[in-house]
PDB file of N, CA and C in Angstrom:
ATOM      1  N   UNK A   1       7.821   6.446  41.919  1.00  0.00           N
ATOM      2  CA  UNK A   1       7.521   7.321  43.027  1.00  0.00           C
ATOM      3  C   UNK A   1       6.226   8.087  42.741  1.00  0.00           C
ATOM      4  N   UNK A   2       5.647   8.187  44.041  1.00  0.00           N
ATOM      5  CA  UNK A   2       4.385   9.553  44.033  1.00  0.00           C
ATOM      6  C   UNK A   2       5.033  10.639  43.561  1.00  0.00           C
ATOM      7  N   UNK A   3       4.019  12.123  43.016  1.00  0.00           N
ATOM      8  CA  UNK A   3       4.488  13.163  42.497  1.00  0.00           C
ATOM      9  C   UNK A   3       2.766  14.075  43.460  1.00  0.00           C
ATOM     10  N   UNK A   4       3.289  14.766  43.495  1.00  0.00           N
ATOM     11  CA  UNK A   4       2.321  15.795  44.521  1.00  0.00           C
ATOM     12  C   UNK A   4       2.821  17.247  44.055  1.00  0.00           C
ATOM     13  N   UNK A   5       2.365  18.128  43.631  1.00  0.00           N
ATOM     14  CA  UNK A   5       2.712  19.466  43.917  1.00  0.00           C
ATOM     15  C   UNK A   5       2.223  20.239  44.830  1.00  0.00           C
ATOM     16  N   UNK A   6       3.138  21.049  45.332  1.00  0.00           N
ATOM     17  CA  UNK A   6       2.378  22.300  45.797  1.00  0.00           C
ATOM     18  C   UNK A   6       1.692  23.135  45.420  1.00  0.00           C
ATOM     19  N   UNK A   7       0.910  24.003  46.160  1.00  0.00           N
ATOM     20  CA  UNK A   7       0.053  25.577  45.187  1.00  0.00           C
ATOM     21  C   UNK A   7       0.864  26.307  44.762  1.00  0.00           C
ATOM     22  N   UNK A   8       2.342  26.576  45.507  1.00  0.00           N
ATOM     23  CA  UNK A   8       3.092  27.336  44.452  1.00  0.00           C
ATOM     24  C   UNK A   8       3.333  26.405  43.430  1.00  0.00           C
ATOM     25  N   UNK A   9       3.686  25.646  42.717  1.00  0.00           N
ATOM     26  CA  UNK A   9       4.207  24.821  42.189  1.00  0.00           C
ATOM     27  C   UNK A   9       2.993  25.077  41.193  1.00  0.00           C
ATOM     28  N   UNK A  10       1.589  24.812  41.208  1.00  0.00           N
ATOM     29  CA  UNK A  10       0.580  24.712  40.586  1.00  0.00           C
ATOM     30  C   UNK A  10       0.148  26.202  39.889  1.00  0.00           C
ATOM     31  N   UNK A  11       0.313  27.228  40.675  1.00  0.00           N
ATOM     32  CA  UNK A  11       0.207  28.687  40.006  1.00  0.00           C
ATOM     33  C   UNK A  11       1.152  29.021  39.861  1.00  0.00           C
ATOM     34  N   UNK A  12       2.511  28.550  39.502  1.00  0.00           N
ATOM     35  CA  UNK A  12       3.495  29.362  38.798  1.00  0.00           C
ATOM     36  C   UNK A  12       3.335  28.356  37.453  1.00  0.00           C
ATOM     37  N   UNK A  13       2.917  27.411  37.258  1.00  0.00           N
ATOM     38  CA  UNK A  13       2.824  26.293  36.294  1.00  0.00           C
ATOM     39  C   UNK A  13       1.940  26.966  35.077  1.00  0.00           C
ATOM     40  N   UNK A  14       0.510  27.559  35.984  1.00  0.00           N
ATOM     41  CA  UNK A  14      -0.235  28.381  35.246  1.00  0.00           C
ATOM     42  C   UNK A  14      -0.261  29.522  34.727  1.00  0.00           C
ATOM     43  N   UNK A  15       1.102  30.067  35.056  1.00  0.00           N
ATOM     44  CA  UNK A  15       1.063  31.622  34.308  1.00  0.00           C
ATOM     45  C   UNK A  15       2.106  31.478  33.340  1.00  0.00           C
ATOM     46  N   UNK A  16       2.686  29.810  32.916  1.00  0.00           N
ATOM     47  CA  UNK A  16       3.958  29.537  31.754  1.00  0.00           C
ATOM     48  C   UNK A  16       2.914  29.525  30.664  1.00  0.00           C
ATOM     49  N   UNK A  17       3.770  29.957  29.621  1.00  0.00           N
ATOM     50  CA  UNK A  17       3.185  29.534  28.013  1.00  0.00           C
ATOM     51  C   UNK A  17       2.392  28.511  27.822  1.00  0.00           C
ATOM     52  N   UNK A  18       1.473  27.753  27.269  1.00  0.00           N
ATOM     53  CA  UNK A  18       1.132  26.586  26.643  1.00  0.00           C
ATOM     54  C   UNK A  18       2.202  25.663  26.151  1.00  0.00           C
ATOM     55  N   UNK A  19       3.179  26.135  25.708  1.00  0.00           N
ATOM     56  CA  UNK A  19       4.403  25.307  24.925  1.00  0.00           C
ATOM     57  C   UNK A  19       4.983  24.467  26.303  1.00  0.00           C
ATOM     58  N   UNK A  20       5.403  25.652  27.014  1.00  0.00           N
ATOM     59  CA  UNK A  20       6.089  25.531  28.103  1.00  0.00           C
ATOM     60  C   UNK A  20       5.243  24.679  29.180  1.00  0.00           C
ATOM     61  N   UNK A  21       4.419  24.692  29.513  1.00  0.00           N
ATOM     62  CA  UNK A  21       3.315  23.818  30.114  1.00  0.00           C
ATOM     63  C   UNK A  21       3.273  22.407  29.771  1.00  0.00           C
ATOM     64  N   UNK A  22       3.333  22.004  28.759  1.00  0.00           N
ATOM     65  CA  UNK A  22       3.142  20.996  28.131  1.00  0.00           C
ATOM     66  C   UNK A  22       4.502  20.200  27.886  1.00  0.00           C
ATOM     67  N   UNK A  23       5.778  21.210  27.998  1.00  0.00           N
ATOM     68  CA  UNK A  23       7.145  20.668  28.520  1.00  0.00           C
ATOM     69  C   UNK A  23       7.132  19.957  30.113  1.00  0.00           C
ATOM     70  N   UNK A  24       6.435  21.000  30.413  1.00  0.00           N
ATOM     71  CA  UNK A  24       6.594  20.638  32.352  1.00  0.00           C
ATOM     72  C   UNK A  24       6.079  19.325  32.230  1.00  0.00           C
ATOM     73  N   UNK A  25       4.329  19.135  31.834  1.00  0.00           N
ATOM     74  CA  UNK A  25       3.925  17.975  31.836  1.00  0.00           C
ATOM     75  C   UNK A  25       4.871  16.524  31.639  1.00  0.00           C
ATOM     76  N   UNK A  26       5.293  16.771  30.305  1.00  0.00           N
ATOM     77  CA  UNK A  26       6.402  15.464  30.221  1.00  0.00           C
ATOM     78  C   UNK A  26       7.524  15.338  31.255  1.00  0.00           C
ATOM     79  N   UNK A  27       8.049  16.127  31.150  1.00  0.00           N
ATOM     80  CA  UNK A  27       8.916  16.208  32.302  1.00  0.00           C
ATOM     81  C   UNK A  27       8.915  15.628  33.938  1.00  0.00           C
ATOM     82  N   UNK A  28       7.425  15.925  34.396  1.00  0.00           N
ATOM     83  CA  UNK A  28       7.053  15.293  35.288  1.00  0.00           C
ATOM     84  C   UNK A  28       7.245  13.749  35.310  1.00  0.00           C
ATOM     85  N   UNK A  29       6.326  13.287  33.834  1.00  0.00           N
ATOM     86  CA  UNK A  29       6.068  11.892  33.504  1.00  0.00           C
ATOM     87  C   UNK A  29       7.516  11.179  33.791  1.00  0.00           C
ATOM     88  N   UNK A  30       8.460  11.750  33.206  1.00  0.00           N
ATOM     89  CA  UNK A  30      10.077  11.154  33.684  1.00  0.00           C
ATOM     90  C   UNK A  30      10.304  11.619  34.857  1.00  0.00           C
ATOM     91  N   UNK A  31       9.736  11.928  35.733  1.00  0.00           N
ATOM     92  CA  UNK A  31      10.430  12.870  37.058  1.00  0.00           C
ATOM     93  C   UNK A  31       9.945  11.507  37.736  1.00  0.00           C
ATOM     94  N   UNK A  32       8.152  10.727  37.248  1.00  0.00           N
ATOM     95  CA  UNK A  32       8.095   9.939  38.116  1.00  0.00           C
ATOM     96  C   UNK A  32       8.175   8.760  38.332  1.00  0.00           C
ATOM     97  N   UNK A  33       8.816   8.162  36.992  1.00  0.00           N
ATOM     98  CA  UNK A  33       9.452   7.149  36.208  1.00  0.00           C
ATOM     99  C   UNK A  33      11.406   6.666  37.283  1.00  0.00           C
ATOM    100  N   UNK A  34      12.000   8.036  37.306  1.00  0.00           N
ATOM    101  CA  UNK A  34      13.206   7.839  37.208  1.00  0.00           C
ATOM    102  C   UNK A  34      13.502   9.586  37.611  1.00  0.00           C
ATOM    103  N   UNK A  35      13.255   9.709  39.142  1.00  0.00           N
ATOM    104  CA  UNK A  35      13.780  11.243  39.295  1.00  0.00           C
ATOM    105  C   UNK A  35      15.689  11.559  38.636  1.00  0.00           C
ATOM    106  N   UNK A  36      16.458  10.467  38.323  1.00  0.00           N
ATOM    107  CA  UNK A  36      17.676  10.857  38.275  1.00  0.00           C
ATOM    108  C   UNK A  36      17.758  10.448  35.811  1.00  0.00           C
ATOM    109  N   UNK A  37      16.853  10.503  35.647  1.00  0.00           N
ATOM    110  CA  UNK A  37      17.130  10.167  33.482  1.00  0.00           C
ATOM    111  C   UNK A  37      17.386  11.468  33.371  1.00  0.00           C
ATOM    112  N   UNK A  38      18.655  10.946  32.511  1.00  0.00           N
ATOM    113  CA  UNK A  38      19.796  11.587  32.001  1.00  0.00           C
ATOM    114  C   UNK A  38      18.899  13.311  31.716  1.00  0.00           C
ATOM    115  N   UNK A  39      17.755  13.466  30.580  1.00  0.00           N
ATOM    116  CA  UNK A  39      17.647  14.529  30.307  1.00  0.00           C
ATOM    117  C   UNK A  39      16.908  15.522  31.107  1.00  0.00           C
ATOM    118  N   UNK A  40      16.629  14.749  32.626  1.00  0.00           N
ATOM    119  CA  UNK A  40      15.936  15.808  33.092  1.00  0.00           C
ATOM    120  C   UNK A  40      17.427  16.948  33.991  1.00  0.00           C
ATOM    121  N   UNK A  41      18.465  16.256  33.741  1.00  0.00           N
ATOM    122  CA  UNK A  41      19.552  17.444  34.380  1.00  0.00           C
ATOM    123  C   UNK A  41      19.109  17.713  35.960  1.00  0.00           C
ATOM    124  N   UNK A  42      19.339  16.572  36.515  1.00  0.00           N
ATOM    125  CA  UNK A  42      18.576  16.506  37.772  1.00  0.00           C
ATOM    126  C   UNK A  42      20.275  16.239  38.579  1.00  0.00           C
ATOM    127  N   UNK A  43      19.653  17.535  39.859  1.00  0.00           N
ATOM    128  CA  UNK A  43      20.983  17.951  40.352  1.00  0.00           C
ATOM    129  C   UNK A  43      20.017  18.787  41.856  1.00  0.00           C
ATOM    130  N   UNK A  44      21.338  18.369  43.287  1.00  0.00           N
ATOM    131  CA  UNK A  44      21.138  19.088  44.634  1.00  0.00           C
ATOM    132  C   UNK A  44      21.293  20.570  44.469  1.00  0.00           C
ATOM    133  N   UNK A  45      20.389  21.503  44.842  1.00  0.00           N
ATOM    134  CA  UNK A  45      20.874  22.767  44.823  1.00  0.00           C
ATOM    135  C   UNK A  45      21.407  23.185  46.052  1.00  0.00           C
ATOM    136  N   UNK A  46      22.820  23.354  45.423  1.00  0.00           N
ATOM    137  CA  UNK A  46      23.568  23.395  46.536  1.00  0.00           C
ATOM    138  C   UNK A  46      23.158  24.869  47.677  1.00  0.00           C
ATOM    139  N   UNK A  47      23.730  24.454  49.061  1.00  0.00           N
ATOM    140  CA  UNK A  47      22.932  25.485  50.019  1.00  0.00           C
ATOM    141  C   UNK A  47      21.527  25.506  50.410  1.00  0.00           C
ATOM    142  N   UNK A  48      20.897  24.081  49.841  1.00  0.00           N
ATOM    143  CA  UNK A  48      19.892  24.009  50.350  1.00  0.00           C
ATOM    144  C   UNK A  48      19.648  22.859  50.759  1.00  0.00           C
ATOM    145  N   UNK A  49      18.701  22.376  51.940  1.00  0.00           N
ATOM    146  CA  UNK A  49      18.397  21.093  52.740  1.00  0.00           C
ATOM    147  C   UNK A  49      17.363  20.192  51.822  1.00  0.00           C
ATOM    148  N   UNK A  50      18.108  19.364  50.931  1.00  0.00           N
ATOM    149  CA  UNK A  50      17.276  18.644  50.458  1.00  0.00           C
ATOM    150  C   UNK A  50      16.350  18.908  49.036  1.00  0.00           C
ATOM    151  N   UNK A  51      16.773  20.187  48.605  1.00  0.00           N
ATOM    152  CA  UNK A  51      15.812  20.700  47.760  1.00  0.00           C
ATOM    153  C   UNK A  51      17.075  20.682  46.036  1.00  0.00           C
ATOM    154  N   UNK A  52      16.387  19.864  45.033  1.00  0.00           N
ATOM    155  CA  UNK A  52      16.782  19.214  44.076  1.00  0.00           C
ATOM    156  C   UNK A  52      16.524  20.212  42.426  1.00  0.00           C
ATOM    157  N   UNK A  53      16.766  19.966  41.475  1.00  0.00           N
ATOM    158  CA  UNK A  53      16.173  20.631  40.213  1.00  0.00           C
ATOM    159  C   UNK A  53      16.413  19.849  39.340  1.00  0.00           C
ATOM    160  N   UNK A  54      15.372  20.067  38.348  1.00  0.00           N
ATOM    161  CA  UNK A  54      15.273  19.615  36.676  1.00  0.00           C
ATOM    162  C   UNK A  54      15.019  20.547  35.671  1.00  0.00           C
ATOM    163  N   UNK A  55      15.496  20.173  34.938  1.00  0.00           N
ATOM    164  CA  UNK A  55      15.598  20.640  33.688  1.00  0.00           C
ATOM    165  C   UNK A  55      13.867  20.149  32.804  1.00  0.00           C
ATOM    166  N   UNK A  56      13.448  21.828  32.528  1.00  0.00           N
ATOM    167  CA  UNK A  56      12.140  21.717  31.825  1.00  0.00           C
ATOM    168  C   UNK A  56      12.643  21.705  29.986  1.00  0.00           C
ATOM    169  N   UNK A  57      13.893  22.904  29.812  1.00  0.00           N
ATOM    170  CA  UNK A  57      14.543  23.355  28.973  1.00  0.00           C
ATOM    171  C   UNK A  57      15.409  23.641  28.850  1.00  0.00           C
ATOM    172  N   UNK A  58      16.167  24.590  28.199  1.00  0.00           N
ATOM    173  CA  UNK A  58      17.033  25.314  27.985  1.00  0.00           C
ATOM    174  C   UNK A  58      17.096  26.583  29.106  1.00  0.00           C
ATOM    175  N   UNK A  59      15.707  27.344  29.265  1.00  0.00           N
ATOM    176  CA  UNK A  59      15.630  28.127  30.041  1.00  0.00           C
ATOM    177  C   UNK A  59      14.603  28.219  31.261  1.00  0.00           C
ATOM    178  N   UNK A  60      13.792  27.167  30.931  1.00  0.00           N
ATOM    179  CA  UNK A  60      13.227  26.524  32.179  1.00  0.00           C
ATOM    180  C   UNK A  60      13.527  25.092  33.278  1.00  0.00           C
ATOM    181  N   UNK A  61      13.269  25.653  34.727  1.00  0.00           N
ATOM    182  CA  UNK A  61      13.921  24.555  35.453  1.00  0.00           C
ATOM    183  C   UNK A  61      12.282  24.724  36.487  1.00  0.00           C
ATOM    184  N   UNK A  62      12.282  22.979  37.162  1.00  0.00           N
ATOM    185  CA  UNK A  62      11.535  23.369  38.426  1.00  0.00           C
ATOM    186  C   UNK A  62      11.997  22.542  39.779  1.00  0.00           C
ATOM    187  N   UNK A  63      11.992  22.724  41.074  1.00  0.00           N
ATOM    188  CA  UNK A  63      12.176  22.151  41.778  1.00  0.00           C
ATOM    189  C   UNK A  63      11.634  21.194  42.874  1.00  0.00           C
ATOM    190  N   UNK A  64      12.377  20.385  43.448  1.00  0.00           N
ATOM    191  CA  UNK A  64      11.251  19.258  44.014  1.00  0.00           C
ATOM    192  C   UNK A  64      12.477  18.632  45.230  1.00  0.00           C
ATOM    193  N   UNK A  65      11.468  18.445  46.162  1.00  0.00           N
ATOM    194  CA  UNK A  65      12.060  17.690  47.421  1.00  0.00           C
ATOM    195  C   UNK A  65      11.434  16.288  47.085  1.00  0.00           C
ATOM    196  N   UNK A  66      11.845  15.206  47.773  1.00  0.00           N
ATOM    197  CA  UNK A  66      11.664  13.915  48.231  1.00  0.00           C
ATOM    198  C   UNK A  66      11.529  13.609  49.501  1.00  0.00           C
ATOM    199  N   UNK A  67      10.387  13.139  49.626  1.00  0.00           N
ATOM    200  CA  UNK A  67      10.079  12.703  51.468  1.00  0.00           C
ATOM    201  C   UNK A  67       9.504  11.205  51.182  1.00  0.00           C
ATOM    202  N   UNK A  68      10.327  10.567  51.875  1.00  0.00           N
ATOM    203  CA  UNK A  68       9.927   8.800  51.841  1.00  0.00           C
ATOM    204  C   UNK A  68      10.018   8.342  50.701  1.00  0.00           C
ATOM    205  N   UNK A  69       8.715   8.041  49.382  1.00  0.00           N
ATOM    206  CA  UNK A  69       8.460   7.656  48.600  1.00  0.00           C
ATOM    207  C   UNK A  69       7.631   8.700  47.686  1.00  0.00           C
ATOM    208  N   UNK A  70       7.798  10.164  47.966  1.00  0.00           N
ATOM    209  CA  UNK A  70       7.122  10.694  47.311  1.00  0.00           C
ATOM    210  C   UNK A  70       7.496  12.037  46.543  1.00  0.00           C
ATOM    211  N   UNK A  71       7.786  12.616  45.865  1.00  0.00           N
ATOM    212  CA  UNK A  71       8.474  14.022  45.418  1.00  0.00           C
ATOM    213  C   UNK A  71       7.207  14.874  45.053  1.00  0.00           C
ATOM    214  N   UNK A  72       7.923  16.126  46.122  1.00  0.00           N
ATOM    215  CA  UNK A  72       7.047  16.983  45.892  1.00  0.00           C
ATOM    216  C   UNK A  72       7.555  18.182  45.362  1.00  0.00           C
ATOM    217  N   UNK A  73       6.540  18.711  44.286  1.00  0.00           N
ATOM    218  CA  UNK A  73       6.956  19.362  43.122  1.00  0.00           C
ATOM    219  C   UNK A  73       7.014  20.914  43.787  1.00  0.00           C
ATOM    220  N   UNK A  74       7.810  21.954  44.224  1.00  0.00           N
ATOM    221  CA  UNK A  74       8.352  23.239  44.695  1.00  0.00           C
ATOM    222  C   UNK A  74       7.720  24.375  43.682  1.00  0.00           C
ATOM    223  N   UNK A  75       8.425  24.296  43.184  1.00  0.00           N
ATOM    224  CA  UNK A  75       8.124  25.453  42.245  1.00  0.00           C
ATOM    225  C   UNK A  75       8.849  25.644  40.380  1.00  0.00           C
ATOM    226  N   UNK A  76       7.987  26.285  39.541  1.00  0.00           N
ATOM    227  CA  UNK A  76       8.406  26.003  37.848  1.00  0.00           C
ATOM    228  C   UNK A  76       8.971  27.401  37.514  1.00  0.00           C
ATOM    229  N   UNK A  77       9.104  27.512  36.371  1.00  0.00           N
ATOM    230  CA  UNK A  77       9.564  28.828  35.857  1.00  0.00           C
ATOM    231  C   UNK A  77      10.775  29.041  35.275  1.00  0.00           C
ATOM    232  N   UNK A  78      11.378  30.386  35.051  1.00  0.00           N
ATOM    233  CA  UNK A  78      12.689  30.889  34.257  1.00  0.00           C
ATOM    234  C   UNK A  78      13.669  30.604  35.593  1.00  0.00           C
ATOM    235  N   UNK A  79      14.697  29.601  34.737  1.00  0.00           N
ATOM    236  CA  UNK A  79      15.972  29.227  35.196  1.00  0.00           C
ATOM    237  C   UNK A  79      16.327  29.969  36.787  1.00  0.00           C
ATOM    238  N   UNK A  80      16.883  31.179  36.132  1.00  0.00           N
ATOM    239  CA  UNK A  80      17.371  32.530  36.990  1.00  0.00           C
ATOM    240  C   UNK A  80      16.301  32.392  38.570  1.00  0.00           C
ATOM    241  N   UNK A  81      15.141  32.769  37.854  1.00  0.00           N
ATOM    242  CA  UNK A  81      13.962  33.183  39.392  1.00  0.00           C
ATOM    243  C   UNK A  81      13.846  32.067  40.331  1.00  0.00           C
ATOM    244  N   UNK A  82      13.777  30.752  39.359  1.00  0.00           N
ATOM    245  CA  UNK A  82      13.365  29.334  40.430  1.00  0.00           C
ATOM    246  C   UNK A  82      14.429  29.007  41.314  1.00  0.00           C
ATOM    247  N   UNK A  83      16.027  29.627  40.618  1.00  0.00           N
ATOM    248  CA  UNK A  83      16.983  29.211  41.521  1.00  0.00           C
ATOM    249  C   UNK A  83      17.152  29.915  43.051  1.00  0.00           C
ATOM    250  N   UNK A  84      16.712  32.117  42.698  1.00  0.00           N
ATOM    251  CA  UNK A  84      16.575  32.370  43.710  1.00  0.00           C
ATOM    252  C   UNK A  84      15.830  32.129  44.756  1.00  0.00           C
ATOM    253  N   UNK A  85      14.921  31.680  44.418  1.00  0.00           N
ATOM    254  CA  UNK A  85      13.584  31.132  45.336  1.00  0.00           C
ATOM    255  C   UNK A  85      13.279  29.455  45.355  1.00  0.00           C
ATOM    256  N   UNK A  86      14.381  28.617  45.334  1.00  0.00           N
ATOM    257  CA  UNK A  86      13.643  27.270  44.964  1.00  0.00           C
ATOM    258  C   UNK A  86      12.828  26.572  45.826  1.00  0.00           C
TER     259      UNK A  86
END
């Protein structure tokens, strides 16, 4: 599949750690391989139309819709915040 982010998606990306950045990166690489491998903890958030999450870490997650053939990347960050706002 295509991978596209949004500007939120792109400036919340930029205010994570270097460590953490460089998690997201891989993460993607399997997001666009196989949105459903085992370690990205890829799951519907429930109460919402279509809108999905992965696992960056332990305490990072980011979220992403699918339209046709393409997933588009929502928004990154701490677990807690991305869920209220995904």
């Amino acid at each position: 599949m295509k991978i596209k982010a949004y500007k939120s998606f792109k400036k919340a990306c930029k205010v994570l750690p270097q460590n953490i950045q460089d998690k997201v990166d891989k993460q993607i690489e399997i997001l666009e391989v196989n949105y459903l491998y085992p370690s990205l903890h890829t799951k519907k958030i429930k109460g919402t139309e279509g809108i999905w999450e992965a696992r960056i870490d332990i305490h990072y997650r980011m979220t992403f819709e699918i339209i046709g053939a393409t997933i588009y990347l929502r928004t990154v960050g701490n677990h807690d915040e991305v869920l209220k706002n995904p």
